[in-house]
N, C-alpha and C. Protein backbone atom coordinates (compact mmCIF):
# COMPACT_ATOMS: atom_id res chain seq x y z
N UNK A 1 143.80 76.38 100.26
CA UNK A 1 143.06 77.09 99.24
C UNK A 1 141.57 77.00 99.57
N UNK A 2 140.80 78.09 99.47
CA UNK A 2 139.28 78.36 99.60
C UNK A 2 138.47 77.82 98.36
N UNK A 3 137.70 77.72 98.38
CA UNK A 3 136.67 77.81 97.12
C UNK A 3 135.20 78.41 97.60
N UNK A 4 135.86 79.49 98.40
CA UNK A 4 134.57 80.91 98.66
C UNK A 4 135.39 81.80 97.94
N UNK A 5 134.46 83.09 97.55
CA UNK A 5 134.83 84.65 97.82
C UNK A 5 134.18 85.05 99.16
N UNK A 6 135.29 85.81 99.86
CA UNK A 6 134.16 86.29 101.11
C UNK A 6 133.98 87.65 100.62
N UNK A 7 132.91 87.90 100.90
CA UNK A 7 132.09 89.27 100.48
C UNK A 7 131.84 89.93 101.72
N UNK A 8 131.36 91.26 102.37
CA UNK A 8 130.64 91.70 103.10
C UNK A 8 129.26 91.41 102.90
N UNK A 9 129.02 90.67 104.18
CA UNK A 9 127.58 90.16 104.21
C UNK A 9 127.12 89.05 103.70
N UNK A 10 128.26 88.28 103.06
CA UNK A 10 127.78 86.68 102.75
C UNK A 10 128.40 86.06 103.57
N UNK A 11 128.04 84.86 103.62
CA UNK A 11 129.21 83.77 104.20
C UNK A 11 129.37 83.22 103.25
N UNK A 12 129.13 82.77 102.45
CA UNK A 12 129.77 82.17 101.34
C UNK A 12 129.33 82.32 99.94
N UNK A 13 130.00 82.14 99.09
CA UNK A 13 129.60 82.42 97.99
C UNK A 13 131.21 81.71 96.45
N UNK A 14 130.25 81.23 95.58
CA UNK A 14 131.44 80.36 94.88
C UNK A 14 131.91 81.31 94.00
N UNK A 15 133.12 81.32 93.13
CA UNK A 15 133.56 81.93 92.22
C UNK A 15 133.14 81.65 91.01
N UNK A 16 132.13 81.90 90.55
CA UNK A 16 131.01 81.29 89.43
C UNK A 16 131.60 82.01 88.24
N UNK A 17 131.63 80.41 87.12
CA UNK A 17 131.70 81.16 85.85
C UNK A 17 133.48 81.04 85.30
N UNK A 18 134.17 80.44 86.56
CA UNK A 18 135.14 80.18 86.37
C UNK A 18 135.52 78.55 86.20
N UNK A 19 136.09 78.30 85.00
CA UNK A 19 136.87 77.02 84.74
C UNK A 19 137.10 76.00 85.69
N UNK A 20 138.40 76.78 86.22
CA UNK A 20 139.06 76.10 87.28
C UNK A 20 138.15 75.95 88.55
N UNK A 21 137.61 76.78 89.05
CA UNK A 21 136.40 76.69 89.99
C UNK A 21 136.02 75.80 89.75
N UNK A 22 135.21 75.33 88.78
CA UNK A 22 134.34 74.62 88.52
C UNK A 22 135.25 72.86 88.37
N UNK A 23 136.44 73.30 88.00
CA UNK A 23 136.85 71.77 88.42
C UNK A 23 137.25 71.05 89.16
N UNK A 24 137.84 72.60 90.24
CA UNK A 24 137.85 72.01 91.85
C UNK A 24 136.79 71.72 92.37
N UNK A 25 135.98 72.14 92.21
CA UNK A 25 134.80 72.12 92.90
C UNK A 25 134.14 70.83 92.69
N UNK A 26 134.28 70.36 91.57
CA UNK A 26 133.59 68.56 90.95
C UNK A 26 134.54 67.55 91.66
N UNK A 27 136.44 68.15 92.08
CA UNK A 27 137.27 67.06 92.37
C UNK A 27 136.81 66.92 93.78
N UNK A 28 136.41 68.43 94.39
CA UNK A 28 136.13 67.89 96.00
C UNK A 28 135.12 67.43 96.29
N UNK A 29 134.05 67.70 95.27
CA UNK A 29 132.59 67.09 96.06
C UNK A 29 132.64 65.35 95.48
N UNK A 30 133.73 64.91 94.33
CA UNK A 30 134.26 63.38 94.07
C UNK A 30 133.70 63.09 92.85
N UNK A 31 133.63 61.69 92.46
CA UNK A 31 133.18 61.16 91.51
C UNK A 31 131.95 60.82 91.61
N UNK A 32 131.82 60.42 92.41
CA UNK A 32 130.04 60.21 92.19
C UNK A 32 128.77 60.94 92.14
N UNK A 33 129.34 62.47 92.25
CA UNK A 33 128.71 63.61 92.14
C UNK A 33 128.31 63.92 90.95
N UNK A 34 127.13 63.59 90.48
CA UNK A 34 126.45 64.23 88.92
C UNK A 34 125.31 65.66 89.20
N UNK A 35 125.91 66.78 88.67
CA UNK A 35 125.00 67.51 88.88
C UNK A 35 124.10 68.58 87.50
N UNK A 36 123.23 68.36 87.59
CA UNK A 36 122.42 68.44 86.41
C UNK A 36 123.21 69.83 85.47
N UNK A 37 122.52 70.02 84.53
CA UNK A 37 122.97 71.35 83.68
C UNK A 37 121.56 72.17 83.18
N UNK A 38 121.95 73.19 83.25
CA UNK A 38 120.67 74.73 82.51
C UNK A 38 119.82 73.74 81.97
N UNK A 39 118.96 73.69 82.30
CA UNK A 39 117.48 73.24 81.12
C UNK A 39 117.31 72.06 80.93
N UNK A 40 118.13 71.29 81.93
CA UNK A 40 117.54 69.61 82.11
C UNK A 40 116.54 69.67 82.71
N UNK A 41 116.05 68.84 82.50
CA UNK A 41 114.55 68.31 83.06
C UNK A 41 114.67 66.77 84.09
N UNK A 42 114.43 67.68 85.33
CA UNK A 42 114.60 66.32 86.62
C UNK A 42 113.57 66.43 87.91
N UNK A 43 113.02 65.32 88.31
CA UNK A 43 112.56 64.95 89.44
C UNK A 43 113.10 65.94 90.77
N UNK A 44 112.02 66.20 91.39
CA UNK A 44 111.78 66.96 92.87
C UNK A 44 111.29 66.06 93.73
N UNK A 45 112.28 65.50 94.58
CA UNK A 45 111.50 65.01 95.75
C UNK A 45 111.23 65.60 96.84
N UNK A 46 110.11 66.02 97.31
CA UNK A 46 109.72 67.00 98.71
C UNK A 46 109.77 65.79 99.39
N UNK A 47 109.60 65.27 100.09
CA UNK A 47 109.53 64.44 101.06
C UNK A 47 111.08 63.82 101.32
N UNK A 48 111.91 64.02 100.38
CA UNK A 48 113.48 63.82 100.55
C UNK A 48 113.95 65.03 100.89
N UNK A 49 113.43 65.88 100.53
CA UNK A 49 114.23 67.27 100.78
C UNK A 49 113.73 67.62 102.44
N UNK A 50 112.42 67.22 102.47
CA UNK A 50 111.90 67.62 104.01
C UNK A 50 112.84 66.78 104.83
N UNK A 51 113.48 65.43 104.66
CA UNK A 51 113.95 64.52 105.32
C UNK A 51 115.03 65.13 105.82
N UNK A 52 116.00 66.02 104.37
CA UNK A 52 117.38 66.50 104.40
C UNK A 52 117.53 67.81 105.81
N UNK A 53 116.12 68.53 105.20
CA UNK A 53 116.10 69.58 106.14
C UNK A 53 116.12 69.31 107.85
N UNK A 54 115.33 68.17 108.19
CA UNK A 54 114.57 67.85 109.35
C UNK A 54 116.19 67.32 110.13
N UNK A 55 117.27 66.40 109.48
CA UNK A 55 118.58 66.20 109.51
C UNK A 55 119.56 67.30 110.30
N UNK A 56 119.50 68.41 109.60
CA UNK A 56 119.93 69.56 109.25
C UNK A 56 119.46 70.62 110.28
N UNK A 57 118.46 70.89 110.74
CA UNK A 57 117.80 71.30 111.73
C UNK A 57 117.60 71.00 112.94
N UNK A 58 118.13 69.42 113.07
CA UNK A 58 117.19 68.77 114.43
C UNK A 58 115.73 69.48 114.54
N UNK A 59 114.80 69.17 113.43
CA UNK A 59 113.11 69.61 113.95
C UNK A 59 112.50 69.01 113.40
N UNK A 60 111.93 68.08 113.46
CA UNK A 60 110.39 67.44 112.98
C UNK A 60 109.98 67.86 111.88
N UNK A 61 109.86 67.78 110.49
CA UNK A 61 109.18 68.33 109.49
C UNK A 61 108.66 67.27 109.10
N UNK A 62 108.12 66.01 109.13
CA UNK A 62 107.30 64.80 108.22
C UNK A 62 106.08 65.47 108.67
N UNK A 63 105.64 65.76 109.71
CA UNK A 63 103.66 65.69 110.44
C UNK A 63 103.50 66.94 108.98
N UNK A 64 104.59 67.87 109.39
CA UNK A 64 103.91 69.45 108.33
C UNK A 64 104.14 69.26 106.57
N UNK A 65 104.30 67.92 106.01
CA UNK A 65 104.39 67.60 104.26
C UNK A 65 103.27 67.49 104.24
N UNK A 66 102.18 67.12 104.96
CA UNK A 66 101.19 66.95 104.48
C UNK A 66 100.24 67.76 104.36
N UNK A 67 100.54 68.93 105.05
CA UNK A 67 99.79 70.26 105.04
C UNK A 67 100.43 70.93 104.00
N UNK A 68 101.44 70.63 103.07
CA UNK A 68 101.72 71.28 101.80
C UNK A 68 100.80 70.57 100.55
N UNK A 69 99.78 69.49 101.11
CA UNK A 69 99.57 68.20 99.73
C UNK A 69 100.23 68.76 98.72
N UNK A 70 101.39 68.15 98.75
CA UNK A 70 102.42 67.87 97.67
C UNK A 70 102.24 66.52 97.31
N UNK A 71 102.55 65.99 95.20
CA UNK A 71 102.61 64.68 94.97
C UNK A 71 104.10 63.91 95.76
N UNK A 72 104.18 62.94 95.52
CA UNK A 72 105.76 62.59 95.83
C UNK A 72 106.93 63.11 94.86
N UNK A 73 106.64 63.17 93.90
CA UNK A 73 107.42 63.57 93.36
C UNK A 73 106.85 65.02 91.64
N UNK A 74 107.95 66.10 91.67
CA UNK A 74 107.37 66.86 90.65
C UNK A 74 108.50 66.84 89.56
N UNK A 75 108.27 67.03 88.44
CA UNK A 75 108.42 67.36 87.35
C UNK A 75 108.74 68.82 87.60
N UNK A 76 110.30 68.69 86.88
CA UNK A 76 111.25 70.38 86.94
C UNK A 76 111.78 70.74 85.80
N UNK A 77 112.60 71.88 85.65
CA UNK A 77 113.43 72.35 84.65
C UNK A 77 114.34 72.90 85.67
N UNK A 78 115.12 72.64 85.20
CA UNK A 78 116.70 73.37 86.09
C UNK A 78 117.01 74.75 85.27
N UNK A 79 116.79 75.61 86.42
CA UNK A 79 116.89 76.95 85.61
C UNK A 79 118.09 78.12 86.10
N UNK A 80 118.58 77.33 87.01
CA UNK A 80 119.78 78.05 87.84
C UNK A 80 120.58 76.53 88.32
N UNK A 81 122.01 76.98 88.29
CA UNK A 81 123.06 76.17 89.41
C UNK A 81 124.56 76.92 89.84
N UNK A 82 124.08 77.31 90.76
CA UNK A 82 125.13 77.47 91.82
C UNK A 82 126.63 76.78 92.28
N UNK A 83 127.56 76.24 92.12
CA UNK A 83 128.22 75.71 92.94
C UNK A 83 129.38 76.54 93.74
N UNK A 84 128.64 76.30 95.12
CA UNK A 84 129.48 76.83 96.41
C UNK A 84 130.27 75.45 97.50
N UNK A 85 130.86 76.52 98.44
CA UNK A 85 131.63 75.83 99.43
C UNK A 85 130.87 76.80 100.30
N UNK A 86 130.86 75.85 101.84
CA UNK A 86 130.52 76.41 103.01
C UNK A 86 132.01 76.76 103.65
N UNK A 87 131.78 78.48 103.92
CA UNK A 87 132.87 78.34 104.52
C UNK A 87 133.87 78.28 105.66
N UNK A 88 133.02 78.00 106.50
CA UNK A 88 134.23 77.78 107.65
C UNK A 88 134.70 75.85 107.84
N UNK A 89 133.80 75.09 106.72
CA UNK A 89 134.50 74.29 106.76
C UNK A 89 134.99 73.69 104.96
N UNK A 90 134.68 74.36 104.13
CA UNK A 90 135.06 73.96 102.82
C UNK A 90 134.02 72.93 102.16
N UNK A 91 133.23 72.39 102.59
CA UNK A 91 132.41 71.61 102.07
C UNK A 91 131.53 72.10 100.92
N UNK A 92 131.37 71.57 99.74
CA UNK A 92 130.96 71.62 98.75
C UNK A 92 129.65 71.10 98.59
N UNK A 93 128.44 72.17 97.95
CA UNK A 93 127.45 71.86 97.55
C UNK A 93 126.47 72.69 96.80
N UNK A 94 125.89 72.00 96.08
CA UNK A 94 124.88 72.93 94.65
C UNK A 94 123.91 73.40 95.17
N UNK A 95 123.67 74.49 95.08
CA UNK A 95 122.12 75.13 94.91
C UNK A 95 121.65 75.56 93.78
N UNK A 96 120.65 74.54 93.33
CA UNK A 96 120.17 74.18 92.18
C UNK A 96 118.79 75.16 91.82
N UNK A 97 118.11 75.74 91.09
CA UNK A 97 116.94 76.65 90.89
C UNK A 97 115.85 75.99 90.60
N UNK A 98 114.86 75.37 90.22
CA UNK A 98 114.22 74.23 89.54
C UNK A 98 112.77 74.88 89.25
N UNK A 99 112.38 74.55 88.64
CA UNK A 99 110.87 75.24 87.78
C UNK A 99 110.31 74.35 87.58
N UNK A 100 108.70 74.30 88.26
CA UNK A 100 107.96 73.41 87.91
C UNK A 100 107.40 73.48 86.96
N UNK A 101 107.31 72.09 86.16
CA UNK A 101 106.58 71.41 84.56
C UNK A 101 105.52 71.33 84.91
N UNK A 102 104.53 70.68 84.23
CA UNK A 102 103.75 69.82 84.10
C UNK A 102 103.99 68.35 83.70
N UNK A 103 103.83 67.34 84.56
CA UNK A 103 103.69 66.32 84.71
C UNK A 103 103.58 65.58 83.36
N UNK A 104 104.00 64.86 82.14
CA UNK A 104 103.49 64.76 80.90
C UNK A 104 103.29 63.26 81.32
N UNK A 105 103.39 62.31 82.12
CA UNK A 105 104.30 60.86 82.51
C UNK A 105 102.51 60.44 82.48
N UNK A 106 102.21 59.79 81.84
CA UNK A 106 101.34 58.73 81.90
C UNK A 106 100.71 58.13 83.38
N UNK A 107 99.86 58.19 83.90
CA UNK A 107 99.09 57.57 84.98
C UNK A 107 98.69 55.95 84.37
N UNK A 108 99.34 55.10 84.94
CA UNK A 108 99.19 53.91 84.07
C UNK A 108 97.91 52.95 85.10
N UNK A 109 98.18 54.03 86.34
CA UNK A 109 96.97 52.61 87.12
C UNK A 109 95.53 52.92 86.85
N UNK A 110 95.38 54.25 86.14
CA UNK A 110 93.80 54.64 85.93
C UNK A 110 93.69 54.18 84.38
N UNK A 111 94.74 53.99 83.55
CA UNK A 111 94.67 53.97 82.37
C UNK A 111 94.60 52.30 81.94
N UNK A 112 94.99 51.60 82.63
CA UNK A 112 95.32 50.04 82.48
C UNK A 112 93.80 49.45 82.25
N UNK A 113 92.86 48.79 81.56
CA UNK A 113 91.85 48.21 81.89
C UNK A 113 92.03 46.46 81.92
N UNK A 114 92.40 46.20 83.06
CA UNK A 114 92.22 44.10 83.46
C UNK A 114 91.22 44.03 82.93
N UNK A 115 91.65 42.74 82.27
CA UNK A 115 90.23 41.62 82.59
C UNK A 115 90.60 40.27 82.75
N UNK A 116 90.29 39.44 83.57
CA UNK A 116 90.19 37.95 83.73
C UNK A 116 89.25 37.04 82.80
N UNK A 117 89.91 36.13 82.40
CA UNK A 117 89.86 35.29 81.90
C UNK A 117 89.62 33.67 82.87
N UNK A 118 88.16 33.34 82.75
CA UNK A 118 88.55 32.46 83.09
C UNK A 118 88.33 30.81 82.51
């Protein structure tokens, strides 16, 4: 059994919107797979994602993060999720949409004022 539709002109693509899809799709990618829902609010790591890509590519991407000055991490809204299979080998994985927030999280090292006591 697949968990593509093949289309003309995709290679893959999931059967979205369906039940059962959606519960094969959680049994093959396992249990330890949590994947967010519409309008949660979650962390972006670029520098993990550059890592994933650079993996994925065999190519060097750490020298070129820094020519994006990106923070380490951004503040999202999940505004799309996808779940597909690749298909010529069945492997399961989300493509997630994400919208950047604004940051609301407190800067605590500019905000902290020490003082010693002595």
């Amino acid at each position: 059994m697949t968990l593509y539709e093949e289309k003309p002109g995709e290679s893959h693509k999931g059967l979205e919107g369906e039940d059962l899809y959606e519960e094969l799709w959680k049994a093959c990618a396992g249990p330890l797979v949590e994947v967010p829902i519409d309008g949660e609010r979650v962390f972006y790591f670029p520098q993990s994602h550059m890592e994933q890509l650079e993996e994925s590519t065999n190519q060097e991407l750490n020298h070129q993060i820094s020519h994006f000055d990106l923070p380490p991490k951004i503040l999202c809204r999940v505004v799309n999720i996808r779940l597909l299979a690749e298909k010529d080998s069945d492997e399961v994985y989300a493509q997630i949409t994400l919208y950047p927030e604004a940051d609301v999280t407190p800067d605590i090292s500019h905000s902290i004022d020490i003082q010693l006591i002595n």
